[in-house]
Protein backbone atom coordinates (compact mmCIF):
# COMPACT_ATOMS: atom_id res chain seq x y z
CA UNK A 1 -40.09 -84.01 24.59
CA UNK A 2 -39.53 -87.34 26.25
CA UNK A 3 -43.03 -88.63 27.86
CA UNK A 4 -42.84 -91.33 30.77
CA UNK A 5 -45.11 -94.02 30.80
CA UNK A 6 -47.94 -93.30 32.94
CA UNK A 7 -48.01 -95.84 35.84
CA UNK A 8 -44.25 -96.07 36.43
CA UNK A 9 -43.18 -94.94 39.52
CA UNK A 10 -40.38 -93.27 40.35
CA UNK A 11 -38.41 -96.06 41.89
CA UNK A 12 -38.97 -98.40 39.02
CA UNK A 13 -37.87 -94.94 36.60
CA UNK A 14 -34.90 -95.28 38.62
CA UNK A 15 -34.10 -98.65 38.18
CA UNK A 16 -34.48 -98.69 34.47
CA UNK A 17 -32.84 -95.73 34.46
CA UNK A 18 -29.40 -97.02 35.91
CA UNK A 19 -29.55 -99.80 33.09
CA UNK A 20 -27.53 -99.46 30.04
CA UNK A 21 -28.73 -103.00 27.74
CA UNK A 22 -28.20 -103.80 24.30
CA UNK A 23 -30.30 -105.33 22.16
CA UNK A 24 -29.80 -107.36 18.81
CA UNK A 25 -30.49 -105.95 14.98
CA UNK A 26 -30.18 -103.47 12.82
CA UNK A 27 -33.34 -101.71 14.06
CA UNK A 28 -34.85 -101.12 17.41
CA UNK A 29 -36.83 -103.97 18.94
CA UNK A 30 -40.61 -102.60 20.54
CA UNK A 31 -39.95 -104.13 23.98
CA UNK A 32 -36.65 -101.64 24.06
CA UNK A 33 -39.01 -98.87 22.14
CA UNK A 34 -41.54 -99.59 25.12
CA UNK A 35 -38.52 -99.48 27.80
CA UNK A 36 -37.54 -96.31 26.56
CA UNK A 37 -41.05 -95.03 27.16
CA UNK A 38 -41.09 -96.11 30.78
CA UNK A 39 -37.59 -94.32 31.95
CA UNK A 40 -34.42 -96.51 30.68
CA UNK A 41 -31.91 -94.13 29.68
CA UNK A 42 -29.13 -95.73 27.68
CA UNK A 43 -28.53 -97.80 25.20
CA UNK A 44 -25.56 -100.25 24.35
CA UNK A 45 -24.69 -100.39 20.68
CA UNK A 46 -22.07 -103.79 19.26
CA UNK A 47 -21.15 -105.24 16.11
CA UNK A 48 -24.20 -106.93 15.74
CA UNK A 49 -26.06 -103.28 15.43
CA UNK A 50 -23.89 -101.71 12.85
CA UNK A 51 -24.43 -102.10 9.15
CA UNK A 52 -22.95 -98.66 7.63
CA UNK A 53 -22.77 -95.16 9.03
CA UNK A 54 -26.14 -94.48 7.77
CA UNK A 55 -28.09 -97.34 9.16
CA UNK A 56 -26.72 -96.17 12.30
CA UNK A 57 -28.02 -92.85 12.11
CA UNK A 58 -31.08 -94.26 11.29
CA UNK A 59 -31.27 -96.56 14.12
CA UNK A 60 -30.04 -94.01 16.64
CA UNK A 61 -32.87 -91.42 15.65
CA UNK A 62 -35.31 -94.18 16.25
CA UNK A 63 -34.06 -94.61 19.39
CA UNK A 64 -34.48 -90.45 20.11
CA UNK A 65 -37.87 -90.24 18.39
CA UNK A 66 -38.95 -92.51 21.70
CA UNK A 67 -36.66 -90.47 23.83
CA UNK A 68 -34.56 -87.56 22.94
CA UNK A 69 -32.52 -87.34 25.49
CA UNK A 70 -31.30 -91.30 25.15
CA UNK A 71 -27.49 -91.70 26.30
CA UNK A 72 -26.11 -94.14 22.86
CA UNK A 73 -23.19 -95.75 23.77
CA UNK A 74 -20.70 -97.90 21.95
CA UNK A 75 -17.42 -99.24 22.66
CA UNK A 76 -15.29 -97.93 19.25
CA UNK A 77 -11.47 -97.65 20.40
CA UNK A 78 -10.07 -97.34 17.05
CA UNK A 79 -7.58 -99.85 16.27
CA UNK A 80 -8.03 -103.34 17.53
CA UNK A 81 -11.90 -102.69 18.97
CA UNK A 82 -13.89 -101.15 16.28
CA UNK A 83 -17.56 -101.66 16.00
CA UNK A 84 -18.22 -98.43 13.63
CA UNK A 85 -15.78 -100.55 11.26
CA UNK A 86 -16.11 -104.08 12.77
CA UNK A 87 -16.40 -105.58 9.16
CA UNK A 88 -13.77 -103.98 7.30
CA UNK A 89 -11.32 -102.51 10.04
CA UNK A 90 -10.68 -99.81 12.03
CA UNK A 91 -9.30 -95.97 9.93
CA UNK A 92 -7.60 -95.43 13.25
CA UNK A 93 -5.31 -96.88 14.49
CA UNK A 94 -5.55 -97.96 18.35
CA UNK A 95 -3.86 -96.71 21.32
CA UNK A 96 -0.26 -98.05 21.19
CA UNK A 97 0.00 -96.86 18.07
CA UNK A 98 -0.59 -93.27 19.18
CA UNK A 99 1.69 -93.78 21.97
CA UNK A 100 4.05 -95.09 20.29
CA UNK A 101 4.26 -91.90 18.05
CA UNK A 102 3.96 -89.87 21.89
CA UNK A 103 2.48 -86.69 20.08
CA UNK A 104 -0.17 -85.59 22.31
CA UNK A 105 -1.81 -82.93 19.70
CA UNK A 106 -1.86 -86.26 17.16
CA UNK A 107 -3.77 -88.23 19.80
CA UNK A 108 -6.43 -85.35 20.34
CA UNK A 109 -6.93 -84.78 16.70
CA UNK A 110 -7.25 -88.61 16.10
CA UNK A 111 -10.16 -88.97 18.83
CA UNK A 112 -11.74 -85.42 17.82
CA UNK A 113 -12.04 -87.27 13.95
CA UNK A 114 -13.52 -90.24 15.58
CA UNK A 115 -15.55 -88.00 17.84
CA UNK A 116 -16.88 -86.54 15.22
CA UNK A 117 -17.89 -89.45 13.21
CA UNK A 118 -19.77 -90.48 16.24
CA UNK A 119 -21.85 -87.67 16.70
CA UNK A 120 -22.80 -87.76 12.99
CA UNK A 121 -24.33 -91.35 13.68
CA UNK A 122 -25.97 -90.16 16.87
CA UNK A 123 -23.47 -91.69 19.21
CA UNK A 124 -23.08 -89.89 22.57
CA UNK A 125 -21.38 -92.10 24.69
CA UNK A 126 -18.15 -94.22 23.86
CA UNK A 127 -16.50 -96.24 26.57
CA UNK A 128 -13.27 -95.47 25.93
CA UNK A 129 -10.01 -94.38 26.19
CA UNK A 130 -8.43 -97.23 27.91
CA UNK A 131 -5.74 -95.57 30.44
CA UNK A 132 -4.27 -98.77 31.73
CA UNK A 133 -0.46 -99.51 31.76
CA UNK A 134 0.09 -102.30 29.47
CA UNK A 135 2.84 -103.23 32.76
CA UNK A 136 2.39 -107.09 32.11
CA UNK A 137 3.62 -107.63 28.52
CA UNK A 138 1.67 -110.92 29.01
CA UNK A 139 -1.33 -109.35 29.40
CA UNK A 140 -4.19 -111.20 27.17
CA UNK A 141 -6.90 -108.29 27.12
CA UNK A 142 -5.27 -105.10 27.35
CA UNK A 143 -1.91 -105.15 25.00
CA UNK A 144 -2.24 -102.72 22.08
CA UNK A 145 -5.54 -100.85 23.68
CA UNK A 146 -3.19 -99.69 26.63
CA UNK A 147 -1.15 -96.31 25.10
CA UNK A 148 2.42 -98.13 26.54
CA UNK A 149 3.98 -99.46 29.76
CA UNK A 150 4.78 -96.11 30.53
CA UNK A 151 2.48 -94.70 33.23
CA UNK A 152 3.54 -90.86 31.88
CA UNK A 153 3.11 -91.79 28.73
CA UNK A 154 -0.58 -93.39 29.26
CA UNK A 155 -1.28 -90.40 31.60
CA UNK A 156 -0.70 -87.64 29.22
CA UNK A 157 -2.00 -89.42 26.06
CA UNK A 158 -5.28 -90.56 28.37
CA UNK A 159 -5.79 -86.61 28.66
CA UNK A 160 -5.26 -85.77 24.95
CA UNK A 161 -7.91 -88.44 24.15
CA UNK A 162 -10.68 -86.89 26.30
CA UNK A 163 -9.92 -84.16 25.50
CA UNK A 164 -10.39 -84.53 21.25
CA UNK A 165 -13.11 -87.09 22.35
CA UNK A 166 -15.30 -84.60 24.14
CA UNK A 167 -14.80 -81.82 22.47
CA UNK A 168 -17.04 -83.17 19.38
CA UNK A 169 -19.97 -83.68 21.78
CA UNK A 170 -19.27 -87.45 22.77
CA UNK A 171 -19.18 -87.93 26.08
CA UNK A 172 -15.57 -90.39 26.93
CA UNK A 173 -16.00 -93.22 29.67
CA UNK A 174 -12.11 -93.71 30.63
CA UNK A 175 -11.47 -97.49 31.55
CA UNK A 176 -11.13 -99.81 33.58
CA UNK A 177 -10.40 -98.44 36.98
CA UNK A 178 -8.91 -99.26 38.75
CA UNK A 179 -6.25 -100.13 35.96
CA UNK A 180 -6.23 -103.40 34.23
CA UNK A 181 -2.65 -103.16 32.94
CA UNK A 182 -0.93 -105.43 35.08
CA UNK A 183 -3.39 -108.67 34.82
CA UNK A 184 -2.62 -112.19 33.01
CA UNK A 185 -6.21 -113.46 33.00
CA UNK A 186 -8.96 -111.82 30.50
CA UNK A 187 -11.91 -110.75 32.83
CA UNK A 188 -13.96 -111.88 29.93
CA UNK A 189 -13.37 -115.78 31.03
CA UNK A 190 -11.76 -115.14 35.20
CA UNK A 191 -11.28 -112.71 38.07
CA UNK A 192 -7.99 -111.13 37.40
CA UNK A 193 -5.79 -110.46 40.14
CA UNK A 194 -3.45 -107.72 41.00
CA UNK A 195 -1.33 -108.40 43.66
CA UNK A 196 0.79 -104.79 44.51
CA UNK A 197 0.82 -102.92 47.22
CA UNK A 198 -0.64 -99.69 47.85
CA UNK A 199 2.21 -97.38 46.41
CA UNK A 200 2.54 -98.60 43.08
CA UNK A 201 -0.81 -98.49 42.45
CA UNK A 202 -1.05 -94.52 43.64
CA UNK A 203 1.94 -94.37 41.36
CA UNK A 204 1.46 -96.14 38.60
CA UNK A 205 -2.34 -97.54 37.59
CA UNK A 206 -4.13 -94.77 39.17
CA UNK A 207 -1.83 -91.85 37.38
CA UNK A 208 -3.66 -91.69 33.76
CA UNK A 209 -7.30 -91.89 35.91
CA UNK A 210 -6.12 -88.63 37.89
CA UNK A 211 -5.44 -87.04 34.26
CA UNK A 212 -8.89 -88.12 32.52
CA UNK A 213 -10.25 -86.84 36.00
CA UNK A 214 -8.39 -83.27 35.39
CA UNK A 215 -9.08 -83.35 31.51
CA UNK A 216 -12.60 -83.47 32.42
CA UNK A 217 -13.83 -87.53 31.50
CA UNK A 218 -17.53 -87.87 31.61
CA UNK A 219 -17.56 -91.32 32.45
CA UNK A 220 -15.20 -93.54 34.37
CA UNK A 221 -15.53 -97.82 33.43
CA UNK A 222 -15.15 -99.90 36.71
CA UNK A 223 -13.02 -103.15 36.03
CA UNK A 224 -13.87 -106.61 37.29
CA UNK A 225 -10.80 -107.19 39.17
CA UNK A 226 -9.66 -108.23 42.64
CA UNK A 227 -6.97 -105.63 43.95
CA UNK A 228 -6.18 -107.21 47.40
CA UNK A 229 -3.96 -103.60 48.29
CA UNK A 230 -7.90 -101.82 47.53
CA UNK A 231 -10.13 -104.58 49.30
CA UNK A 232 -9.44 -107.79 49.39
CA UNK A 233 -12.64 -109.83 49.26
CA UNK A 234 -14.23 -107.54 46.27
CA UNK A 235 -13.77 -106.63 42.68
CA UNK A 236 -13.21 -102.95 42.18
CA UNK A 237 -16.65 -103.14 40.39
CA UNK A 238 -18.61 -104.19 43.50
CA UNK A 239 -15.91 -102.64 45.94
CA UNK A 240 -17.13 -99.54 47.79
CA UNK A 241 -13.45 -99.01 48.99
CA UNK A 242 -12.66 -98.61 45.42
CA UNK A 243 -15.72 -97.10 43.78
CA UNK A 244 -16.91 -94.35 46.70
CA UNK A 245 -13.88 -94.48 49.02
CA UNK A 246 -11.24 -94.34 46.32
CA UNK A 247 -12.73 -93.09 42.79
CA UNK A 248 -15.41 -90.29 44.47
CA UNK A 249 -13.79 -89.55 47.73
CA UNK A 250 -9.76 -89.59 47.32
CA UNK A 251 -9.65 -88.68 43.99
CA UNK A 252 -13.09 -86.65 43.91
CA UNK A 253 -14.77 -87.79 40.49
CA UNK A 254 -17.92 -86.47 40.53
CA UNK A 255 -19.17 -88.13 36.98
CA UNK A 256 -21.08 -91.03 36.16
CA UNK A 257 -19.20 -94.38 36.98
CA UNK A 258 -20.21 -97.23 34.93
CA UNK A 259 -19.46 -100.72 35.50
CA UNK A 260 -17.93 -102.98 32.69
CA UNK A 261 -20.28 -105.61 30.99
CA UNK A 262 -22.25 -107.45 33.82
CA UNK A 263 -22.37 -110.63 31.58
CA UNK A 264 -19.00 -110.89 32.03
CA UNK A 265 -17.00 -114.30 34.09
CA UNK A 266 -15.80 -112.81 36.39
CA UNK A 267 -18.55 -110.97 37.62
CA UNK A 268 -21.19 -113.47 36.54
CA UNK A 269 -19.89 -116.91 37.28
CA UNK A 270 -18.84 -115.63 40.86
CA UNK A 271 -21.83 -113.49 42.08
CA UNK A 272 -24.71 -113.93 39.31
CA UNK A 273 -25.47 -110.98 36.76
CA UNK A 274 -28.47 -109.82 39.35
CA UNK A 275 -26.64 -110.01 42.25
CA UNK A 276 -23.67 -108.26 41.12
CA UNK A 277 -25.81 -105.54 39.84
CA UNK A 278 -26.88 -104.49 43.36
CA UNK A 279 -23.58 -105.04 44.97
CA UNK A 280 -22.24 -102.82 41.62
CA UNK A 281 -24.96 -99.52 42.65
CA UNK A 282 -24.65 -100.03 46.63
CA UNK A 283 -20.80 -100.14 46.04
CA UNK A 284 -21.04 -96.33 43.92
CA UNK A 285 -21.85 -97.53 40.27
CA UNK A 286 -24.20 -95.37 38.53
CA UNK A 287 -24.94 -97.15 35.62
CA UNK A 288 -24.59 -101.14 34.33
CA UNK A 289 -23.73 -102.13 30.91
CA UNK A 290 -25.22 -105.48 30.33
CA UNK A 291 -25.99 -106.80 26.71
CA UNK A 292 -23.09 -107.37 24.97
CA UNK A 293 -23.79 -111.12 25.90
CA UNK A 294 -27.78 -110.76 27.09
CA UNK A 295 -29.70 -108.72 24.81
CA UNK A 296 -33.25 -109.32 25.68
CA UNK A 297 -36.50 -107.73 27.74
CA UNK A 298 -36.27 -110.32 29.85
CA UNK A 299 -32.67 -109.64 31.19
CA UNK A 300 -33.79 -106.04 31.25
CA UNK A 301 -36.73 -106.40 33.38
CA UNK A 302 -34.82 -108.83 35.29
CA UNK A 303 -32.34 -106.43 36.10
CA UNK A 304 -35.28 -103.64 37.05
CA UNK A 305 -37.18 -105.60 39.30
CA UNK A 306 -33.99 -107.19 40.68
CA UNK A 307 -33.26 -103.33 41.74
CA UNK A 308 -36.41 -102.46 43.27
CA UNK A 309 -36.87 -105.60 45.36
CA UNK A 310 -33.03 -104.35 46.66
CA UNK A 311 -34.40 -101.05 47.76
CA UNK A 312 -37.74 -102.36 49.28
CA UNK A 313 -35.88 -104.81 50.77
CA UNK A 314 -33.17 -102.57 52.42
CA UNK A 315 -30.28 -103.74 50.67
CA UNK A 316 -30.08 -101.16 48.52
CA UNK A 317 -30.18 -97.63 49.86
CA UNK A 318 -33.23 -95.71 48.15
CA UNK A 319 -31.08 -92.13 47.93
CA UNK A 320 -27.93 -94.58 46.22
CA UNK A 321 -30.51 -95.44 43.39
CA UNK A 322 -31.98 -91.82 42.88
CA UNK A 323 -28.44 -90.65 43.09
CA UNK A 324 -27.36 -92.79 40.24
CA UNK A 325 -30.13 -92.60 38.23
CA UNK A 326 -29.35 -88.77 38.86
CA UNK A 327 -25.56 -88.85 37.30
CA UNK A 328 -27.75 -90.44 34.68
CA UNK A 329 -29.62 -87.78 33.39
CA UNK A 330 -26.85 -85.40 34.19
CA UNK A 331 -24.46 -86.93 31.47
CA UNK A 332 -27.91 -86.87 29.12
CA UNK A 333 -28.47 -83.24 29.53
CA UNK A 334 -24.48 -82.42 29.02
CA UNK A 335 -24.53 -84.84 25.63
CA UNK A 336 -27.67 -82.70 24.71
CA UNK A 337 -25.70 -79.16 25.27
CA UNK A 338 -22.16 -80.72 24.11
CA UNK A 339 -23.86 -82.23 20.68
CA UNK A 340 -25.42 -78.21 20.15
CA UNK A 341 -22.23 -76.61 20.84
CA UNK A 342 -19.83 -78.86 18.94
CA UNK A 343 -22.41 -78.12 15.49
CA UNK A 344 -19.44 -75.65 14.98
CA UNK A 345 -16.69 -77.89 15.38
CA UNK A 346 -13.45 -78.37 13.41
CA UNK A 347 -13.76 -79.35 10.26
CA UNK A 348 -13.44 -83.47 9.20
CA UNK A 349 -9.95 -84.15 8.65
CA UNK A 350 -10.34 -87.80 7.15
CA UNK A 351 -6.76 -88.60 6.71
CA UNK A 352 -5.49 -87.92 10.39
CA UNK A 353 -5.81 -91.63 11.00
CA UNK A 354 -3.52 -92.88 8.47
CA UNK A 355 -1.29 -90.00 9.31
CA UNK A 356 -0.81 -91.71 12.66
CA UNK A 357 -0.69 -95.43 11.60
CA UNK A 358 2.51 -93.75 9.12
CA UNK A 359 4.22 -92.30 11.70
CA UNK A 360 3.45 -95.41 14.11
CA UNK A 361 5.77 -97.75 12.26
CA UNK A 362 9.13 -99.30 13.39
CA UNK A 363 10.40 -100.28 10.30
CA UNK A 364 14.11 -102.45 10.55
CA UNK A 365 15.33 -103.11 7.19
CA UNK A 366 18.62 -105.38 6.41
CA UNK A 367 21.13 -103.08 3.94
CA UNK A 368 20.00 -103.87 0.05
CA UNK A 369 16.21 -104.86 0.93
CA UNK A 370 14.11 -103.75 -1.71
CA UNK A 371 10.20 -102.83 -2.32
CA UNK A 372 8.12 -105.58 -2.95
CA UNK A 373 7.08 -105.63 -7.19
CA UNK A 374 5.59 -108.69 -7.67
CA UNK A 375 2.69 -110.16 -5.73
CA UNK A 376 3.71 -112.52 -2.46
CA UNK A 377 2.29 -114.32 -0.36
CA UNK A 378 0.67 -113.90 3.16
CA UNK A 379 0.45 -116.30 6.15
CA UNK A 380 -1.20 -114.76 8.98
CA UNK A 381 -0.70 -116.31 12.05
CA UNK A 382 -3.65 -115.88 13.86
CA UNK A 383 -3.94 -116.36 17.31
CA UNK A 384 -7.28 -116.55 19.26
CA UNK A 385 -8.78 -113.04 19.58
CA UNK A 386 -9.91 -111.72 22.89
CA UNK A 387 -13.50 -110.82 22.94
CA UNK A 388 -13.06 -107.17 23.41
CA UNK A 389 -11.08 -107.59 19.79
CA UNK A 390 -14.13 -109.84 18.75
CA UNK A 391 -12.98 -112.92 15.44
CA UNK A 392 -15.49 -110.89 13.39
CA UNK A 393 -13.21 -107.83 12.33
CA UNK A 394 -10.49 -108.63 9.70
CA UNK A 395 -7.17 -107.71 10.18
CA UNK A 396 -3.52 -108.02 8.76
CA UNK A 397 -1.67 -106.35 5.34
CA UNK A 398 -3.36 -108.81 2.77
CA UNK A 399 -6.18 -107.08 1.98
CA UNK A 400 -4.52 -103.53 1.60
CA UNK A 401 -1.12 -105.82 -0.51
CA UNK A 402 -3.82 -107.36 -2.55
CA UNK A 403 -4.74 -103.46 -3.44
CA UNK A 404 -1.27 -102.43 -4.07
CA UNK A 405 0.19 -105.96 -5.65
CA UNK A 406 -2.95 -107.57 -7.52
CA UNK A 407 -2.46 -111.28 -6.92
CA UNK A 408 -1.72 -111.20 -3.68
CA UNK A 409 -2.82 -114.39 -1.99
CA UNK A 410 -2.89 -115.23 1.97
CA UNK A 411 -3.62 -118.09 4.40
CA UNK A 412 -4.18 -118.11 8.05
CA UNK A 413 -2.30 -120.66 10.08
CA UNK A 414 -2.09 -121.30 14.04
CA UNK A 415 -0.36 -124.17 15.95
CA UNK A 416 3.04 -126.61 15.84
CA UNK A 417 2.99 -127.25 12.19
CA UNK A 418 2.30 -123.49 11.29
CA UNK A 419 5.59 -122.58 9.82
CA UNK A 420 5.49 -125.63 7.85
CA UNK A 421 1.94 -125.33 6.83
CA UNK A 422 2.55 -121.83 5.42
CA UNK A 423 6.07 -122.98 3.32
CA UNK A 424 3.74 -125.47 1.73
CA UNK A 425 1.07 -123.31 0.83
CA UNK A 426 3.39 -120.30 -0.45
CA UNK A 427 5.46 -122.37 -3.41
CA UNK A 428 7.86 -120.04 -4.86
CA UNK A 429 5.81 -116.58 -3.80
CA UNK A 430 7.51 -114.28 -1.58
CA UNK A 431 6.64 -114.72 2.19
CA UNK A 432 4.97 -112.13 4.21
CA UNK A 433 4.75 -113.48 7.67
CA UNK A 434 2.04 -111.39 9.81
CA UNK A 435 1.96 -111.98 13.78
CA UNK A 436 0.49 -110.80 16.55
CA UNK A 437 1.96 -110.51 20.04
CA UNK A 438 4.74 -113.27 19.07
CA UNK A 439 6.36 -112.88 22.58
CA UNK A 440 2.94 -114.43 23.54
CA UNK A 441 2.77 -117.08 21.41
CA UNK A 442 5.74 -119.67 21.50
CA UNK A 443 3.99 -121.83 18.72
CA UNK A 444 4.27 -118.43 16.33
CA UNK A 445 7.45 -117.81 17.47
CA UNK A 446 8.27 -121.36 16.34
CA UNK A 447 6.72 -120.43 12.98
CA UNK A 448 8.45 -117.68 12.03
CA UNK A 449 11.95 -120.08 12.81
CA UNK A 450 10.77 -122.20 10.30
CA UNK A 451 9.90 -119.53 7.72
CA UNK A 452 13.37 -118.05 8.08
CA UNK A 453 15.09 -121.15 8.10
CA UNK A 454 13.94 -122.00 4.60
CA UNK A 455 12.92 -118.92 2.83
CA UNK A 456 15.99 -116.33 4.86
CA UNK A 457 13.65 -113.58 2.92
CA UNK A 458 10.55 -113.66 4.65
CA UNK A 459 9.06 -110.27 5.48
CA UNK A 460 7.54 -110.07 9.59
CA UNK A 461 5.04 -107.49 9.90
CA UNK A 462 4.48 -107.72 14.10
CA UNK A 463 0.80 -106.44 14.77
CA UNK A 464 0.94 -106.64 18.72
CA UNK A 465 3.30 -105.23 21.01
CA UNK A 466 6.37 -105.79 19.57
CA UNK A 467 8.52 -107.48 21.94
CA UNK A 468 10.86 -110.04 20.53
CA UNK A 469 14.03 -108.89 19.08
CA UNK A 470 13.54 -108.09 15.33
CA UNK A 471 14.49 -110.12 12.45
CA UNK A 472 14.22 -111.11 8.69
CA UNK A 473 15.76 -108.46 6.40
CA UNK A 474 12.33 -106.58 6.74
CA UNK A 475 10.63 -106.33 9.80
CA UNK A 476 7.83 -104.25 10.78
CA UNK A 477 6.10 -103.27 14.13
CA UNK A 478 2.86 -101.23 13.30
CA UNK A 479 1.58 -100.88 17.02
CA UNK A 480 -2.02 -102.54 16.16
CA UNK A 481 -3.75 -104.40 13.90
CA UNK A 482 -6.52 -102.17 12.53
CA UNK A 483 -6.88 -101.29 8.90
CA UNK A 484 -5.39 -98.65 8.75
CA UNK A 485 -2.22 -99.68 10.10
CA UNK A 486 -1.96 -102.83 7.63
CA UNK A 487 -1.95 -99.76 4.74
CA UNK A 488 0.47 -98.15 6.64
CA UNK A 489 2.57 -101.31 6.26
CA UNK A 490 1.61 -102.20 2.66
CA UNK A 491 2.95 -99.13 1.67
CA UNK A 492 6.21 -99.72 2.61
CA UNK A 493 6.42 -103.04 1.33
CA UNK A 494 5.58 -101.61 -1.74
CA UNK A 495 7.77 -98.37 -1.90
CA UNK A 496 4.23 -96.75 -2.69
């Protein structure tokens, strides 16, 4: 039974309760033991928090032995965004991948198997599936998260992931709504803009939000970006045109809404974390995710007090802040009944994520190509990760070549002299050239000239969304650079 700290009052409960921090360590620290105690509700979980499945259980039953009903939440996409797997690399593959093999029933049972490893860590809460409609191919955040450019495509497998997702007893949190498909600035660093008008978004961004909303999606992520066609002074995340008018009124979500990390640039360099956070709750967010940057007491009692001086100061409607902290406890008490009921789910079905990375290839082979048998070598040309992706989590075919050809040796390589960098440090070896997003990239595209120029063998294994023609007499698109999807790949280098 969860116990309040005697001495907190309801309005300050309320204010902690809205807050959804993160912390750093393996273990919890007391002050967020001690928050816990006096009515915060949720907790972030990174990277930083994750050692191995069973330090996370361990963790996350510390975190219930303070307060059982706790909403855990962790951003785990499969594919490119892993934190279950952040040192080693996602057994899923991510969401291109999946729509890229369009098999709806494939895309359920691939977020039911990740489901389900979340629930047996304690997990409740994931912020994910991202429905947006990878509609800018130039797009530096979204790319392989988004299911395709196809706003039926994203719709439908959007659905199929809540679905699977939910139905192991983790709560989904679709993202970022409005739709952050058609952007060219990360919202990590700037505001992103969207300038279309009014009917394309009905038609297009907002399509795969109406079919989490009708699949059922416990929690809807607000995005920090300026829609002028929505309101044209505010992101949607402090935007009460987009958040009450829009997401609660015209399409009628009645589940928690939950703003995208406060910490943020775009949020924080143009309104201040504190701020924002009031504009974010007055606007129709229920909840704020701050910590994947600040990840201390102080930012939490910051945030509380920031909250409560709101309220007593009018800004802040008092019913807005019970009503939040309300959806809350609501989503607690369904994690609580989902988690009991899905004790008799379907069994684990380890393999279903290297089922989909196989059948998520686009393999073009030149007539007479043959298996790799000797061990080659591979430059990775590495561009600068996004901090969604985080630089922590390895990716490429080496590691899973290195299995199949033992020998295998690799180099990472970025800028002008790439191409010739990576001749120089392959000798005689075989070259397998690994990219990501070369249509991005002119400097890799560049690269890859050079590689072909003087070694017309070279093997291109495209990790991103494949958008330049291919070419080489093997080429590979695998949809996403997890793990699992560099396996996928190895294998058919290999003929294994």
């Amino acid at each position: 039974m969860t116990t309040i700290a005697s001495g907190t009052d309801t309005l300050t409960r309320d204010a902690l309760t809205v807050l959804q921090p993160g912390f750093t360590g393996t273990t919890a620290p007391d002050w967020l033991l001690r928050r816990l105690g006096e009515g915060l509700s949720s907790v972030g979980l990174f990277g930083r928090n994750i050692a191995s499945p069973e330090q996370l259980a361990t963790l996350t039953a510390q975190l219930r032995a303070e307060r059982e009903d706790v909403l855990v939440a962790v951003d785990e996409e499969g594919g490119d965004v892993t934190r279950l797997e952040v040192r080693t690399g996602s057994s899923f593959p991510g969401n291109h991948a999946l729509g890229a093999v369009d098999d709806v029933e494939l895309t359920e049972a691939v977020a039911r198997e990740l489901g389900r490893r979340l629930a047996e860590c304690g997990v409740n809460l994931n912020w994910a599936p991202s429905a947006d409609v990878n509609s800018n191919p130039g797009n530096p955040v979204i790319g392989v998260r988004s299911f395709g450019a196809s706003t039926d495509l994203a719709a439908r497998h959007t659905a199929a992931y809540v679905t699977g997702l939910q139905s192991a007893g983790v709560a989904a949190c679709t993202k970022h709504f409005p739709g952050h498909g058609d952007t060219a600035v990360d919202s990590h660093h700037a505001m992103p803009r969207i300038d279309v008008g009014g009917e394309v978004l009905q038609a297009r961004e907002l399509a795969p939000f109406r079919a989490a909303i009708a699949a059922g999606s416990k929690a809807v992520m607000s995005a920090h970006i300026l829609v002028p066609a929505l309101d044209p002074e505010l992101p949607a995340t402090l935007s009460r045109r987009v958040l009450t008018d829009l997401l609660r009124g015209e399409l009628g979500y009645e589940g928690l809404i939950v703003t995208d990390g406060m910490e943020m640039r775009a949020i924080a360099d143009n309104y201040g974390i504190r701020r924002g956070s009031v504009l974010a709750v007055a606007a129709g967010a229920d909840a704020i995710c701050v910590g994947g940057g600040l990840a201390d007491d102080e930012t939490v009692t910051g945030l509380r007090d920031t909250l409560v001086a709101a309220v007593r100061s009018g800004e802040l409607p008092e019913e807005r802040l019970a009503d939040a902290a309300e959806r809350v406890r609501a989503l607690a008490r369904w994690t609580a009944a989902a988690g009991n009921r899905a004790g008799a789910r379907d069994a684990a079905d380890p393999e279903v994520g290297l089922r989909a990375a196989r059948r998520a290839l686009r393999v073009t082979a030149a007539d007479g190509f043959t298996p790799l048998t000797e061990p080659p070598y591979v430059a990775a040309f590495t561009p600068v990760a996004n901090i969604a992706v985080g630089d922590e989590t390895p990716w490429g075919v080496a590691a899973e070549l290195g299995r199949l050809l033992p020998g295998t040796r690799t180099g990472s390589f970025a800028g002008e002299d790439a191409g010739r960098a990576a001749l120089q440090e392959a000798g005689t070896r075989r070259v397998v050239a690994v990219v990501r997003d070369e249509h991005r990239h002119p400097w890799m595209a560049a690269a890859l000239d050079t590689l072909l120029a003087a070694r017309p063998d070279t093997v291109i294994i495209e990790m991103g969304v494949p958008q330049a023609p291919p070419r080489g007499p093997l080429h590979i698109a695998t949809h996403g650079a997890a793990r699992v999807c560099g396996r996928a790949a190895a294998e058919i280098l290999t003929g294994a």
